[in-house]
N, C-alpha and C. Protein backbone atom coordinates (compact mmCIF):
# COMPACT_ATOMS: atom_id res chain seq x y z
N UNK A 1 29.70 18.50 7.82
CA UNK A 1 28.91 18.79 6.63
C UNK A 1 27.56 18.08 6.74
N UNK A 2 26.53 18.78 6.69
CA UNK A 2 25.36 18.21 6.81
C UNK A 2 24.83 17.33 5.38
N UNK A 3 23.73 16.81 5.11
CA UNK A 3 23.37 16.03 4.09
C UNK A 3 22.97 17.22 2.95
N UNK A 4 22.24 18.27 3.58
CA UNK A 4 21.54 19.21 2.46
C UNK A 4 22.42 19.55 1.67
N UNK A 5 23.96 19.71 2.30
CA UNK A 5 24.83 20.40 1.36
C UNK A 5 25.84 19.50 0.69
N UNK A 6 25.36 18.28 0.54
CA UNK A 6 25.97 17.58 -0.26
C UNK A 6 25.10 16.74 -1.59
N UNK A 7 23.99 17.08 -1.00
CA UNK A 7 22.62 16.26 -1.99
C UNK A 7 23.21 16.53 -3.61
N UNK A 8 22.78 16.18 -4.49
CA UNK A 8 22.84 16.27 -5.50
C UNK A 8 21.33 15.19 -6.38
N UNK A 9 21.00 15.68 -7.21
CA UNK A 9 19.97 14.36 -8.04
C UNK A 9 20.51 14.32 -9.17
N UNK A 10 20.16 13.11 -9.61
CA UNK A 10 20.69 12.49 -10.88
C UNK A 10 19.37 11.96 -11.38
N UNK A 11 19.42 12.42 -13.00
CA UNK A 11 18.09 11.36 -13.19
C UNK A 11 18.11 9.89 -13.50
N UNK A 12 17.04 9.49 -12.80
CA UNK A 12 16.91 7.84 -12.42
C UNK A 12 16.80 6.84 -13.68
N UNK A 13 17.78 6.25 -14.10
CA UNK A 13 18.44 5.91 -15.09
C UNK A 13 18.27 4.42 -15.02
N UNK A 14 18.56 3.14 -15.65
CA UNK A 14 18.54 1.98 -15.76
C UNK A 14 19.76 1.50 -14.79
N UNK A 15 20.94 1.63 -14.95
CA UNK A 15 21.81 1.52 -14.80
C UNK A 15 22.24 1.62 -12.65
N UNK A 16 21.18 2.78 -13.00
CA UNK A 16 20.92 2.96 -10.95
C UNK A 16 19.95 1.93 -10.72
N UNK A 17 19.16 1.47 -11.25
CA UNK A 17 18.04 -0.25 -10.54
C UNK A 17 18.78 -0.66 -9.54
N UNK A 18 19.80 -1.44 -9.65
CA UNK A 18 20.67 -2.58 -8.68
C UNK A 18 20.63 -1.77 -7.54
N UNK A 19 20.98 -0.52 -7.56
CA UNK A 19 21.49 0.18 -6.60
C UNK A 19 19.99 0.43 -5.40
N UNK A 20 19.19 0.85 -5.98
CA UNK A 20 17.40 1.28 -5.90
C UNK A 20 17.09 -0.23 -5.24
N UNK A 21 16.98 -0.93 -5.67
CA UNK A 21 15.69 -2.33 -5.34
C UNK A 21 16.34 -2.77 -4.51
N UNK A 22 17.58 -2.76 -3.49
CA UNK A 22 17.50 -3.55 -2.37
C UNK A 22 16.85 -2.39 -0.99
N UNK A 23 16.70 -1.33 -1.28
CA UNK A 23 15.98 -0.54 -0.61
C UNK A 23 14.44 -1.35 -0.11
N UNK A 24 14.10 -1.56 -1.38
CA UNK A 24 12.78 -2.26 -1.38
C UNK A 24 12.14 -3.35 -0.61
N UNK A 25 13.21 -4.07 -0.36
CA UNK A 25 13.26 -5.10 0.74
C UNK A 25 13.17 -5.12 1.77
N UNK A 26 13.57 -3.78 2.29
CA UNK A 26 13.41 -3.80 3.80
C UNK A 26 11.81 -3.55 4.16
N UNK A 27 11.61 -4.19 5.42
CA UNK A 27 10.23 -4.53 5.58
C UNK A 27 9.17 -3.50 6.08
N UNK A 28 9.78 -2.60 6.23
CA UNK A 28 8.90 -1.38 6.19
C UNK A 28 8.84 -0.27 4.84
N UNK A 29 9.71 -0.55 4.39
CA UNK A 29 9.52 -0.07 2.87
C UNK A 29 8.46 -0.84 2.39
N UNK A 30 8.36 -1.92 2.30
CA UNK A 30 7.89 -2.93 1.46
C UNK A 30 6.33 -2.53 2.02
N UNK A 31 6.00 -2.28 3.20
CA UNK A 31 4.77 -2.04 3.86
C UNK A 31 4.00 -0.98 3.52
N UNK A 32 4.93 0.25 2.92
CA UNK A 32 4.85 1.35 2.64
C UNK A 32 4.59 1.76 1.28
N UNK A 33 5.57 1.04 0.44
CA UNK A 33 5.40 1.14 -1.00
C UNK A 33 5.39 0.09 -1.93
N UNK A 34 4.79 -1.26 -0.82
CA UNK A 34 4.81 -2.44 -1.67
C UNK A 34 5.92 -2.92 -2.27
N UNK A 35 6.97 -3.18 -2.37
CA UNK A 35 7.95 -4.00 -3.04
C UNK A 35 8.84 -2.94 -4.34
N UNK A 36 9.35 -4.09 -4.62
CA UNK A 36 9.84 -3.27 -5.74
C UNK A 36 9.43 -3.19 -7.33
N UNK A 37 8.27 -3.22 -7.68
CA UNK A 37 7.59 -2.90 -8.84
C UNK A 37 7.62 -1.06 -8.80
N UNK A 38 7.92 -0.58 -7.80
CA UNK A 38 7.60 1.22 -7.72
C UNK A 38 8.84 1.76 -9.03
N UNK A 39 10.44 1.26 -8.77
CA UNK A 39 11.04 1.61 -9.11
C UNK A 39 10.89 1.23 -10.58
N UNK A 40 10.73 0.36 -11.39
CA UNK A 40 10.65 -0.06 -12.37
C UNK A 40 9.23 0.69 -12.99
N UNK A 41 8.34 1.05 -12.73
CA UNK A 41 6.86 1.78 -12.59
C UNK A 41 7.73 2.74 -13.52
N UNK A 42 8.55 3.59 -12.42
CA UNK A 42 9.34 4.67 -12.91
C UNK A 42 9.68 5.02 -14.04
N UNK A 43 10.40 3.95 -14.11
CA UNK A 43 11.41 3.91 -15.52
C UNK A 43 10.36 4.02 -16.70
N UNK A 44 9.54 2.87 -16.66
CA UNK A 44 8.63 2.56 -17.53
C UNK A 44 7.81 3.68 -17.90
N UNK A 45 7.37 4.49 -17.08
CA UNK A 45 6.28 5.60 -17.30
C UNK A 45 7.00 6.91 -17.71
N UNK A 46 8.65 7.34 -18.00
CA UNK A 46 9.17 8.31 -18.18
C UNK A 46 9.13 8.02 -19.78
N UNK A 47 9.02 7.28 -20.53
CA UNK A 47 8.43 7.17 -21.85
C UNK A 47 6.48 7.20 -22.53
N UNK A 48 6.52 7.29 -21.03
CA UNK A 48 4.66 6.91 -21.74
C UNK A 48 4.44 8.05 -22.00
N UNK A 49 3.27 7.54 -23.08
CA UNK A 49 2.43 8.71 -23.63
C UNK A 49 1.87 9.95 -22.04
N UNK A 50 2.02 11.29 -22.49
CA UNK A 50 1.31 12.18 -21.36
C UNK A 50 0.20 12.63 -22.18
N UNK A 51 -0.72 13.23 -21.06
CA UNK A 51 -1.91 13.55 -21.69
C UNK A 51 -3.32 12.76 -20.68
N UNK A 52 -3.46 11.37 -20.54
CA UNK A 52 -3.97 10.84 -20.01
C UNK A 52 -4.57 11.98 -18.81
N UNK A 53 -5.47 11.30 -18.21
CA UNK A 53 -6.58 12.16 -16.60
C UNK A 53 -6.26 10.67 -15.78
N UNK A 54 -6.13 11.38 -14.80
CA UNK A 54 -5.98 10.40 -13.59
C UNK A 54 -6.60 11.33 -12.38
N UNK A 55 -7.75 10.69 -11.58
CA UNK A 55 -8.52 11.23 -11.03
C UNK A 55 -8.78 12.62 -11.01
N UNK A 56 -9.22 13.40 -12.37
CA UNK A 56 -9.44 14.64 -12.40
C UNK A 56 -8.25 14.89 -12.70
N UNK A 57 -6.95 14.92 -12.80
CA UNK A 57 -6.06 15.66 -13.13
C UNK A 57 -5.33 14.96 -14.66
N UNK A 58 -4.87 15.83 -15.27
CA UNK A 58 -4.07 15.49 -16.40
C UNK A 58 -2.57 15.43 -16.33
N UNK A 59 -2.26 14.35 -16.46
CA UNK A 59 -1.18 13.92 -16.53
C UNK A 59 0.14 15.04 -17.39
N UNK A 60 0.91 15.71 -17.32
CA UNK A 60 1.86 16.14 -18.69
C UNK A 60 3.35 16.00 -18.55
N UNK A 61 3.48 15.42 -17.22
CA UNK A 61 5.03 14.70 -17.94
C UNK A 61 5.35 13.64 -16.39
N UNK A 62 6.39 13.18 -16.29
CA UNK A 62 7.13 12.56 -15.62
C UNK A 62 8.12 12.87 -15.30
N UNK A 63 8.71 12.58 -13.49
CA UNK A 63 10.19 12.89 -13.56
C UNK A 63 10.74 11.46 -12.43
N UNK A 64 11.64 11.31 -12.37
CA UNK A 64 12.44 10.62 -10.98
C UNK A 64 13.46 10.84 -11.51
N UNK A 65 14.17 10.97 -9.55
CA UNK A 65 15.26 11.01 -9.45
C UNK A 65 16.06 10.33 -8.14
N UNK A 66 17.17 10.02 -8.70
CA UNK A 66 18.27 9.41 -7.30
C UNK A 66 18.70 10.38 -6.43
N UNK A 67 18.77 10.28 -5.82
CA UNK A 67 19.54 12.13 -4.80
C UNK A 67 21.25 10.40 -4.40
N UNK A 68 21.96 11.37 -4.85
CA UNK A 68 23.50 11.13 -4.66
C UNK A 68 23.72 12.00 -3.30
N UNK A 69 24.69 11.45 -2.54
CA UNK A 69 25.58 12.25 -1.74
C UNK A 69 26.82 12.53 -2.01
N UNK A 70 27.87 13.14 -1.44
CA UNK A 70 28.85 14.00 -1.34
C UNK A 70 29.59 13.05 -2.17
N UNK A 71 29.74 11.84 -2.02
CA UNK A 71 30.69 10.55 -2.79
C UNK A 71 30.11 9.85 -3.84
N UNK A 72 29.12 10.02 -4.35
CA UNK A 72 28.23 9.96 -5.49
C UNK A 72 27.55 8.40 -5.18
N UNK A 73 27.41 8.23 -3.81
CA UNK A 73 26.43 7.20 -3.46
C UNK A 73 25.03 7.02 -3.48
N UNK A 74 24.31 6.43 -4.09
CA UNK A 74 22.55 6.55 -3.99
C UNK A 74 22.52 6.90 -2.46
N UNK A 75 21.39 7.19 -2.38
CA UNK A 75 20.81 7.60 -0.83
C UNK A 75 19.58 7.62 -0.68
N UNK A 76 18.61 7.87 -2.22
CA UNK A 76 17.09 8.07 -1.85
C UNK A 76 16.61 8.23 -3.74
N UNK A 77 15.59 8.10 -3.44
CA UNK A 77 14.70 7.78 -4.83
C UNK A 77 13.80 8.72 -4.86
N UNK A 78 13.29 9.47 -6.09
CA UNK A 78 12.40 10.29 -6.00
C UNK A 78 11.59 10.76 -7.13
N UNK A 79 10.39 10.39 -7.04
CA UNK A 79 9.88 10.92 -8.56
C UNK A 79 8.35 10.82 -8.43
N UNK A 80 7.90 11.18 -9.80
CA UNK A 80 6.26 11.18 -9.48
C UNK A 80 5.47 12.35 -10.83
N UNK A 81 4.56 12.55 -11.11
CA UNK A 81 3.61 13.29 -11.93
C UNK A 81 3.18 14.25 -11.79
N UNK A 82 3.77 15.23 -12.82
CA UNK A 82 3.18 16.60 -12.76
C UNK A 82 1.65 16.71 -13.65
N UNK A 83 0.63 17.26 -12.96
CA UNK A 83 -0.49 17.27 -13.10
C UNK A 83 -0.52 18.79 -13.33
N UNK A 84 -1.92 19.06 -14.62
CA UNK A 84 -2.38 20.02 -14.90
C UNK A 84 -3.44 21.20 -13.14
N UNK A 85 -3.33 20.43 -12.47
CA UNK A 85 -4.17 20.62 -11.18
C UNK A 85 -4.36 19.64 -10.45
N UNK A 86 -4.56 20.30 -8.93
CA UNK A 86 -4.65 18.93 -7.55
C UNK A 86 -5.92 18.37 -7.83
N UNK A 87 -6.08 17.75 -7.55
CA UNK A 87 -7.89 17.21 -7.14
C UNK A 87 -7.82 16.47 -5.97
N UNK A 88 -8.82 16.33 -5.26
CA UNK A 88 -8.84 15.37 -4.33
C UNK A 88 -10.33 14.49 -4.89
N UNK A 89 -9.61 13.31 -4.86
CA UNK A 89 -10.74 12.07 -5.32
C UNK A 89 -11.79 11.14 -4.17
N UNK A 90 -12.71 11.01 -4.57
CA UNK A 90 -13.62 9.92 -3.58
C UNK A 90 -13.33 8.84 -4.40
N UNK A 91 -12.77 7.62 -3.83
CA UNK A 91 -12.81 6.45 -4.99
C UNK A 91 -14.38 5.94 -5.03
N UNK A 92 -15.19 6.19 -3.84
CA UNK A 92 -16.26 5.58 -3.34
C UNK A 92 -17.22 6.21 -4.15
N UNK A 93 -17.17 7.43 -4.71
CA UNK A 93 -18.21 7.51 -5.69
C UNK A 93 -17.48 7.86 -7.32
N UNK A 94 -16.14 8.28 -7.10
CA UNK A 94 -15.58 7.89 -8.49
C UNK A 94 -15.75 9.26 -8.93
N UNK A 95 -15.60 10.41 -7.99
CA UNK A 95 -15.87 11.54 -8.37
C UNK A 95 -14.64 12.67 -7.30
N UNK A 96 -14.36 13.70 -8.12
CA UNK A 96 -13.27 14.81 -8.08
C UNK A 96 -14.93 15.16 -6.42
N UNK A 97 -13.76 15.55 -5.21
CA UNK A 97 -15.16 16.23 -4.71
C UNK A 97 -14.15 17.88 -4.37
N UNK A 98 -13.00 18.14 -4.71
CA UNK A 98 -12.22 19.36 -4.82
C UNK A 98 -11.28 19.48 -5.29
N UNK A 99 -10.68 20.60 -6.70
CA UNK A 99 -10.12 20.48 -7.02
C UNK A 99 -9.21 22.21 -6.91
N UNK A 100 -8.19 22.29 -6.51
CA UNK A 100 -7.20 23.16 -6.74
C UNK A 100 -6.29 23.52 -8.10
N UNK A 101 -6.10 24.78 -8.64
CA UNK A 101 -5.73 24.95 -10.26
C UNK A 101 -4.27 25.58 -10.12
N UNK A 102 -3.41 24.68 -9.41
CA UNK A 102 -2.28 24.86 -9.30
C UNK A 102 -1.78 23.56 -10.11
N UNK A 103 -0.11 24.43 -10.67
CA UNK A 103 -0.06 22.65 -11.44
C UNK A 103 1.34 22.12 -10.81
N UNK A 104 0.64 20.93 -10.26
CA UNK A 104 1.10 20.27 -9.07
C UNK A 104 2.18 19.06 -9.73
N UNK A 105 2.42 18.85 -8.99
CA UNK A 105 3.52 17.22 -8.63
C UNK A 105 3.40 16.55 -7.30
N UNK A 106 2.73 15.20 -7.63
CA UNK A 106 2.31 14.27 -6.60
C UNK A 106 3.76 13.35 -7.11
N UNK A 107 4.05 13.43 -5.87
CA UNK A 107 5.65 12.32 -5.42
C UNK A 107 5.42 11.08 -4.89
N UNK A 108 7.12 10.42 -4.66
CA UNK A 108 6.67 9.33 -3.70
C UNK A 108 8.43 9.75 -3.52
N UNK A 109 8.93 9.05 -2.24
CA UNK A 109 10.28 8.81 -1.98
C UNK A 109 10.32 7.63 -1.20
N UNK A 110 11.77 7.01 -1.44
CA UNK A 110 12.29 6.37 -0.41
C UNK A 110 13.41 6.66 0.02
N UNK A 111 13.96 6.53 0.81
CA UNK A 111 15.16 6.67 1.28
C UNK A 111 16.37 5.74 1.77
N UNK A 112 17.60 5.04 1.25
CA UNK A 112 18.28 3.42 2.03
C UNK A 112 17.92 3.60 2.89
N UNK A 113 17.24 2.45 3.47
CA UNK A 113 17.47 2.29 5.20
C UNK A 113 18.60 2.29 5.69
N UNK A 114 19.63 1.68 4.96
CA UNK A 114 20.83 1.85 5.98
C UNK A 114 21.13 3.62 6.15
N UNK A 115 20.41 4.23 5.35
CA UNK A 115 21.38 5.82 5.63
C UNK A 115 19.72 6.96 6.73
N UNK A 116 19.16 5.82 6.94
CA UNK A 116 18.01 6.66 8.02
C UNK A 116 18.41 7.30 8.87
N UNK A 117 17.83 8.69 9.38
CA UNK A 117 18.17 9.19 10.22
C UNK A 117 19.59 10.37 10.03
N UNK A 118 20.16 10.14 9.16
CA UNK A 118 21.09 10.97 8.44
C UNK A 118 20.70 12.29 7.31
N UNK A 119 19.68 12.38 7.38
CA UNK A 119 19.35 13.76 6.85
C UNK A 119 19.11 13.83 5.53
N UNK A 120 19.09 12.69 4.95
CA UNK A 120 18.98 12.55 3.32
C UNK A 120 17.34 12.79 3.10
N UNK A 121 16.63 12.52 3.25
CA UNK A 121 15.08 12.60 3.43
C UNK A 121 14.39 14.03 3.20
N UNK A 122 14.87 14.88 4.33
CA UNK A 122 14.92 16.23 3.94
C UNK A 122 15.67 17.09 2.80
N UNK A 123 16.88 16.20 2.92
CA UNK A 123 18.03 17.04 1.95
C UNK A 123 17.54 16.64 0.70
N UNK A 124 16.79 15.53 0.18
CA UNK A 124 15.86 15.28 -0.99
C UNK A 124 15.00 15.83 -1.31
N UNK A 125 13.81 16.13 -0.43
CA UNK A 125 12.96 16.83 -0.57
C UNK A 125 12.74 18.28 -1.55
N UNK A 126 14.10 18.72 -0.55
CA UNK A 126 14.52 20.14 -0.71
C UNK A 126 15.07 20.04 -2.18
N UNK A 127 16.28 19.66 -2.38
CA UNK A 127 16.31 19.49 -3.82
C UNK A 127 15.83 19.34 -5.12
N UNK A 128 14.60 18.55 -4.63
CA UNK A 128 13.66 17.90 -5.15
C UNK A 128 12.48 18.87 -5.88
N UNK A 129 12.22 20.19 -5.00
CA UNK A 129 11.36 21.00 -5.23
C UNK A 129 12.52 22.63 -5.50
N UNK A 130 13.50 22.14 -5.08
CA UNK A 130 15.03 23.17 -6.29
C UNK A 130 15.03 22.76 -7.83
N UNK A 131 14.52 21.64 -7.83
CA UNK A 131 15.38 21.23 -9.50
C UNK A 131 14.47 22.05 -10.50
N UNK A 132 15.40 22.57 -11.42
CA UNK A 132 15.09 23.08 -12.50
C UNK A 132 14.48 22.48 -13.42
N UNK A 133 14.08 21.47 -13.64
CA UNK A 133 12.75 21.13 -14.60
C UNK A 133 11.93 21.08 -13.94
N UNK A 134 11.91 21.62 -12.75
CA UNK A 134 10.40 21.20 -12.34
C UNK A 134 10.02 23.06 -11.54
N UNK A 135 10.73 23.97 -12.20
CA UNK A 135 10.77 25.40 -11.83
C UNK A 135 8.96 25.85 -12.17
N UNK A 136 8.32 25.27 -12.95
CA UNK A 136 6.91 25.45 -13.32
C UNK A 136 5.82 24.75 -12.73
N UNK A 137 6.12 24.04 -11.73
CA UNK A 137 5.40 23.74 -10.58
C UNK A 137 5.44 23.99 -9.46
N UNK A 138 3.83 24.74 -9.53
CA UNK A 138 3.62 25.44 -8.05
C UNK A 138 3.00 24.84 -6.71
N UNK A 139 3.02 23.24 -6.80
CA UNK A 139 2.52 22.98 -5.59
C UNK A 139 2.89 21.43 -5.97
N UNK A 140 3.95 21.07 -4.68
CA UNK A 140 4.25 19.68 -4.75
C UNK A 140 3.23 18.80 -3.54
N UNK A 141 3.17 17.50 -3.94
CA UNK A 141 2.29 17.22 -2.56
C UNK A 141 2.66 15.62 -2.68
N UNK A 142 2.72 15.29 -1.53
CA UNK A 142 3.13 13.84 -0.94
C UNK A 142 1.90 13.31 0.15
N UNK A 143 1.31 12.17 -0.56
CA UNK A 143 0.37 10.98 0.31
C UNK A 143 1.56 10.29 1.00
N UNK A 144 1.03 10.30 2.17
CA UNK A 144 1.73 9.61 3.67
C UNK A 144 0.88 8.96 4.63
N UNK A 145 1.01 7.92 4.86
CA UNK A 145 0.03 7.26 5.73
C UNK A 145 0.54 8.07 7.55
N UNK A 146 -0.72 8.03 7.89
CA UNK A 146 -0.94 8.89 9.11
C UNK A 146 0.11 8.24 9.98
N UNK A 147 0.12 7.08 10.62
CA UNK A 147 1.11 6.22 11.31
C UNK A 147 2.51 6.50 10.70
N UNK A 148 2.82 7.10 9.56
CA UNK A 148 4.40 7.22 9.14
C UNK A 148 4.73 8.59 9.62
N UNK A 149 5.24 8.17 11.06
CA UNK A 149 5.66 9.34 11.86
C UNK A 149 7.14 9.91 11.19
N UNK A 150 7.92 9.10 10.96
CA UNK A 150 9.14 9.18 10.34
C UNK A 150 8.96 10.41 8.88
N UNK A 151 7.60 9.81 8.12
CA UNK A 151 7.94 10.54 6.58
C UNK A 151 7.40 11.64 6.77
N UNK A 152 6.26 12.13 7.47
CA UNK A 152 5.86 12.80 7.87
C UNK A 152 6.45 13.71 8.57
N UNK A 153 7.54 13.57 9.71
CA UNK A 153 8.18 14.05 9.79
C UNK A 153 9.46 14.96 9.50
N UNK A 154 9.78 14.36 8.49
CA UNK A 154 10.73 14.37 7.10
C UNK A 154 10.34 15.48 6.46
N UNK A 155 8.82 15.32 6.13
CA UNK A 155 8.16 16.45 5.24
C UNK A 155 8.07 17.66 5.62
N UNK A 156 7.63 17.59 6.96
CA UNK A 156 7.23 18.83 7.57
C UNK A 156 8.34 19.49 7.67
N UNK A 157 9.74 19.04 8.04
CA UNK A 157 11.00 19.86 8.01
C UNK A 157 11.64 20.15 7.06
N UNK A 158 10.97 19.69 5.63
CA UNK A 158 11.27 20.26 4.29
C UNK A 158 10.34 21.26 4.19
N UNK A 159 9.83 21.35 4.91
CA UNK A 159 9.12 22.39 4.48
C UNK A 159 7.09 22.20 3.96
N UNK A 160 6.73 21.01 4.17
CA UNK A 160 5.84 20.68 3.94
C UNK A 160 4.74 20.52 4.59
N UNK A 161 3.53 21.48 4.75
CA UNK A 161 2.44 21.66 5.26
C UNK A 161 1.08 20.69 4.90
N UNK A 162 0.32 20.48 6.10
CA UNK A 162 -0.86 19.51 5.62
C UNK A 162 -1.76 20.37 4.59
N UNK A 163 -2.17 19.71 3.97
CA UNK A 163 -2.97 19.58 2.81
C UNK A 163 -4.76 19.26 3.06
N UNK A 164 -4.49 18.14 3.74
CA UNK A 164 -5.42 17.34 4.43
C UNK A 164 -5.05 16.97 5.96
N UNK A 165 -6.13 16.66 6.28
CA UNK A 165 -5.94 16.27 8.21
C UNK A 165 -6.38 14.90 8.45
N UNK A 166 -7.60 14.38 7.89
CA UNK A 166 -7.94 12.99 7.80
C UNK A 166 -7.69 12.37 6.63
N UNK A 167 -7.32 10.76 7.24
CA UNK A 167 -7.10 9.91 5.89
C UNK A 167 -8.17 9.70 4.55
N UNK A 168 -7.82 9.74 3.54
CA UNK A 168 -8.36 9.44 2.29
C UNK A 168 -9.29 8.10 2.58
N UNK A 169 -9.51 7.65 1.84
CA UNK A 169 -10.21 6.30 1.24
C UNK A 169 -8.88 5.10 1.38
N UNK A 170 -7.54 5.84 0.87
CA UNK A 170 -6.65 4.80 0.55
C UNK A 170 -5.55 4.64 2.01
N UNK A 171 -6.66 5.64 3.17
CA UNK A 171 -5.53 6.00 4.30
C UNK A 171 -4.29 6.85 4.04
N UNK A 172 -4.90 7.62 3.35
CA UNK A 172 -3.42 9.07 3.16
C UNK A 172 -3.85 10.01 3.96
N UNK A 173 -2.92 10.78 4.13
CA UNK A 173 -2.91 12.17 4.30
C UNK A 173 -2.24 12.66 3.52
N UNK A 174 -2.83 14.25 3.38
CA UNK A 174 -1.65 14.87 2.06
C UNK A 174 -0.60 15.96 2.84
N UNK A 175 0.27 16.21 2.40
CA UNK A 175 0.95 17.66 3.49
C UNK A 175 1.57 18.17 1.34
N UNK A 176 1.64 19.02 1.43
CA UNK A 176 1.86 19.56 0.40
C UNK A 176 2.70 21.12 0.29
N UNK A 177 3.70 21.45 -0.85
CA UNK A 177 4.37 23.14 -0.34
C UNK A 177 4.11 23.62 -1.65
N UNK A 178 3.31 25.04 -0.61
CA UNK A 178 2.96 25.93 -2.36
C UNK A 178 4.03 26.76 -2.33
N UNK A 179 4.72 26.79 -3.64
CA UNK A 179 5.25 28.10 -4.16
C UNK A 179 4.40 29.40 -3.98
């Protein structure tokens, strides 16, 4: 049985933390997504006010989720902001320099390290852009630093095409999948 066909998401709940933040520790996570303030970010922002603009785009809701496997074990984290439209930002002049009028969802994932390499990554992904609250977004997109051969990799076999080719300001690249 492969991972895709056992994935399941659950939404990312208080109660899953313990389970989430020792992910965080490992030292390439930590390199990647800074520590564990991401997961708690989460929680916190699935009550905030929507509406807000964040570089050209408008904020209108929130989601994360845990992707469970076959035995209802965490395996990977996943969530992020659905935006009224993409933009791509210059921080350097503080200005939108292109914007796309698709209404998008900018993500982030992690995945346990102990379960790397086991197919959860993709099998998230995929799910991830299956789930039914999020059936009204037509273009998901994930910042990946160029050197993350691994997530990058991950992406592209979910199905996820570049977006961008050179790094941002913040060292991203985007790979992104339109509906």
């Amino acid at each position: 049985m492969t991972a895709s066909s056992t994935i399941a998401l659950v939404p990312f709940e208080p109660e899953l933390l313990p389970r989430v933040l020792p992910w965080l520790d490992h030292p390439e996570v930590q390199r990647r997504l800074g520590g564990r303030s991401w997961p708690e970010r989460e929680l916190a922002l699935r009550n905030a006010a929507r509406g807000e603009e964040f570089r050209g785009r408008r904020v209108l809701r929130s989601h994360t989720y845990v992707a469970v496997d076959g035995t209802g074990a965490p395996v990977a984290q996943i969530g992020g902001d659905v935006y009224d439209r993409w933009t791509l930002w210059d921080p350097a002049t503080e200005r939108v320099v292109r914007a796309v009028r698709h209404r998008t969802m900018g993500a982030a994932y992690v995945v346990d390290p102990q379960r790397w390499g086991e197919g959860h990554g993709q099998a998230t992904l995929r799910a991830f852009v299956a789930a039914d609250e999020l059936a009204d977004v037509e273009q998901f997109v994930l910042g990946i630093e160029p050197d993350n051969a691994a997530s990058l990799g991950v992406a592209r076999g979910a199905g996820f095409r570049p977006l961008t080719t050179e790094p941002d300001a913040e060292d991203m690249v985007y790979l992104h999948l339109l509906r």
